[in-house]
Protein backbone atom coordinates (compact mmCIF):
# COMPACT_ATOMS: atom_id res chain seq x y z
CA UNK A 1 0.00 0.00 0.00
CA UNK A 2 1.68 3.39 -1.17
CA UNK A 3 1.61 5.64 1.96
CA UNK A 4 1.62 9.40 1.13
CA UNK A 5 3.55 9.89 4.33
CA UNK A 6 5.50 7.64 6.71
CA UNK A 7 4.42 9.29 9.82
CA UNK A 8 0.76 9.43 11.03
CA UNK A 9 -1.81 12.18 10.92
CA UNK A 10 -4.20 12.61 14.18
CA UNK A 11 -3.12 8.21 14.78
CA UNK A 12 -3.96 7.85 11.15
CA UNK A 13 -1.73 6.45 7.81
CA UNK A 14 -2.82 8.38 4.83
CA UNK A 15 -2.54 5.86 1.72
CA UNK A 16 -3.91 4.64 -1.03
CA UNK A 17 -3.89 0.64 -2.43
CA UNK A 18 -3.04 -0.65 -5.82
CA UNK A 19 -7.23 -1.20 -6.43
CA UNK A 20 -7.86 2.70 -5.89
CA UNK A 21 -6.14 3.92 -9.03
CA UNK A 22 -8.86 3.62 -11.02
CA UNK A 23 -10.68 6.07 -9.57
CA UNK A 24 -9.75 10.28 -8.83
CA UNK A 25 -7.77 10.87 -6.16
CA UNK A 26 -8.40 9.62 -2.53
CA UNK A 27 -6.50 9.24 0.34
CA UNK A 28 -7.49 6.17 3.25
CA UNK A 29 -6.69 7.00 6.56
CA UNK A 30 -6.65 3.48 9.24
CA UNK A 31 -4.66 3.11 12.16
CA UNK A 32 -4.35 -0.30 11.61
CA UNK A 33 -4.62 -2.27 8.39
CA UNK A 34 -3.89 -0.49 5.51
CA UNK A 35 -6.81 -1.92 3.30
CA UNK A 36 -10.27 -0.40 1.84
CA UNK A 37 -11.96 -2.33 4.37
CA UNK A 38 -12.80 0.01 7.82
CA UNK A 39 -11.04 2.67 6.48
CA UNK A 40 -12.12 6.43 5.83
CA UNK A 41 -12.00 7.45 3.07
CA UNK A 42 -11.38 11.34 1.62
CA UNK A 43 -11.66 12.13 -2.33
CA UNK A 44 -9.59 15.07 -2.79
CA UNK A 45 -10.68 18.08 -5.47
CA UNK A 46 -8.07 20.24 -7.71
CA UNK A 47 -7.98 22.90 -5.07
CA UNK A 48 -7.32 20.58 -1.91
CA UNK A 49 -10.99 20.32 -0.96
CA UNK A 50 -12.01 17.02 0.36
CA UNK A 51 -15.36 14.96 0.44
CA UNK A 52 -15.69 12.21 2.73
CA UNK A 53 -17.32 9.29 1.51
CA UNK A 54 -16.29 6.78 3.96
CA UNK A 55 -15.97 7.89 7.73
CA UNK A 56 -14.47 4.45 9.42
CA UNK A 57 -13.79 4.91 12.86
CA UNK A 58 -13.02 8.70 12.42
CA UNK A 59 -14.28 10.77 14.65
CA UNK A 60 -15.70 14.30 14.18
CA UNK A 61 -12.31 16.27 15.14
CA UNK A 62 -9.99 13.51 13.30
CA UNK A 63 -11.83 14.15 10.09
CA UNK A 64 -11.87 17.93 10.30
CA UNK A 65 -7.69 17.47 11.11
CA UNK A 66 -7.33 15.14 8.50
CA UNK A 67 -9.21 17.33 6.20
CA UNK A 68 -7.29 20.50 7.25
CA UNK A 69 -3.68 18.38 6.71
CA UNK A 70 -4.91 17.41 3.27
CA UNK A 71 -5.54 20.72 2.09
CA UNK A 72 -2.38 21.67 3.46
CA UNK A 73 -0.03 18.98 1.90
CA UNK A 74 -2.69 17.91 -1.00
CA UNK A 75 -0.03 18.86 -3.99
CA UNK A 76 2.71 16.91 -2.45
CA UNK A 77 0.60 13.85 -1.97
CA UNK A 78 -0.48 14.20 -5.61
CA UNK A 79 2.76 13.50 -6.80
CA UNK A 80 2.73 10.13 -5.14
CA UNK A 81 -0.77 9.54 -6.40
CA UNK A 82 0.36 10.30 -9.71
CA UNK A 83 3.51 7.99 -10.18
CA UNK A 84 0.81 5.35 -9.86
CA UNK A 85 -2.34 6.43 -11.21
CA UNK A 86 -3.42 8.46 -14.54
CA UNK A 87 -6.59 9.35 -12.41
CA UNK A 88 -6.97 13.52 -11.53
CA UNK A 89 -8.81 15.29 -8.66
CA UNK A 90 -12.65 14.18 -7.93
CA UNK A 91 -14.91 16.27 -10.14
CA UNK A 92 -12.48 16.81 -12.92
C-alpha cells in the first residue's frame, strides 16, 4: 500500500492501495490495516478540498484534522498519487 507519508496524521496512515487507481484521487486513513476495508476514506478536489465518503472509525475532530492536513499537503501527496495512477482530482 503506497503511503503518502511515513508518519501518522491525528493516529492515522494516509494511503492509497493498488485497487484505488482507477478512480480520482483519494486518500485512506486506518490506524491499523492499511486496506479499503474500515477505512475512511477522503476524495480530494483540484484545489485541496475534500469529500468524505467513507468515515471508518473517524471521529468528528480527526476528520476535520485530516481534512485541514490534506488541504495543506494535498499537492505533495499528488505527486505520489500520480507515479501510480493516470486518475486527476474528484470532479475533474
Amino acid at each position: 500500500m503506497p503511503k503518502y507519508f511515513n508518519f501518522k496524521v491525528c493516529g492515522y496512515y494516509l494511503y492509497f492501495t493498488s485497487h484505488c487507481v482507477i478512480e480520482c484521487m483519494h486518500v485512506h486513513a486506518s490506524d491499523s490495516k492499511l486496506t479499503e476495508r474500515g477505512s475512511a476514506k477522503f476524495f480530494v478536489k483540484g484545489n485541496g478540498d475534500t469529500v468524505l465518503q467513507e468515515r471508518g472509525t473517524l471521529n468528528d475532530r480527526e476528520v476535520l484534522k485530516i481534512q485541514a492536513f490534506i488541504k495543506e499537503n494535498y499537492r505533495d501527496m499528488y505527486k505520489t498519487w500520480a507515479a501510480k495512477s493516470d486518475k486527476g482530482f474528484y470532479g475533474m
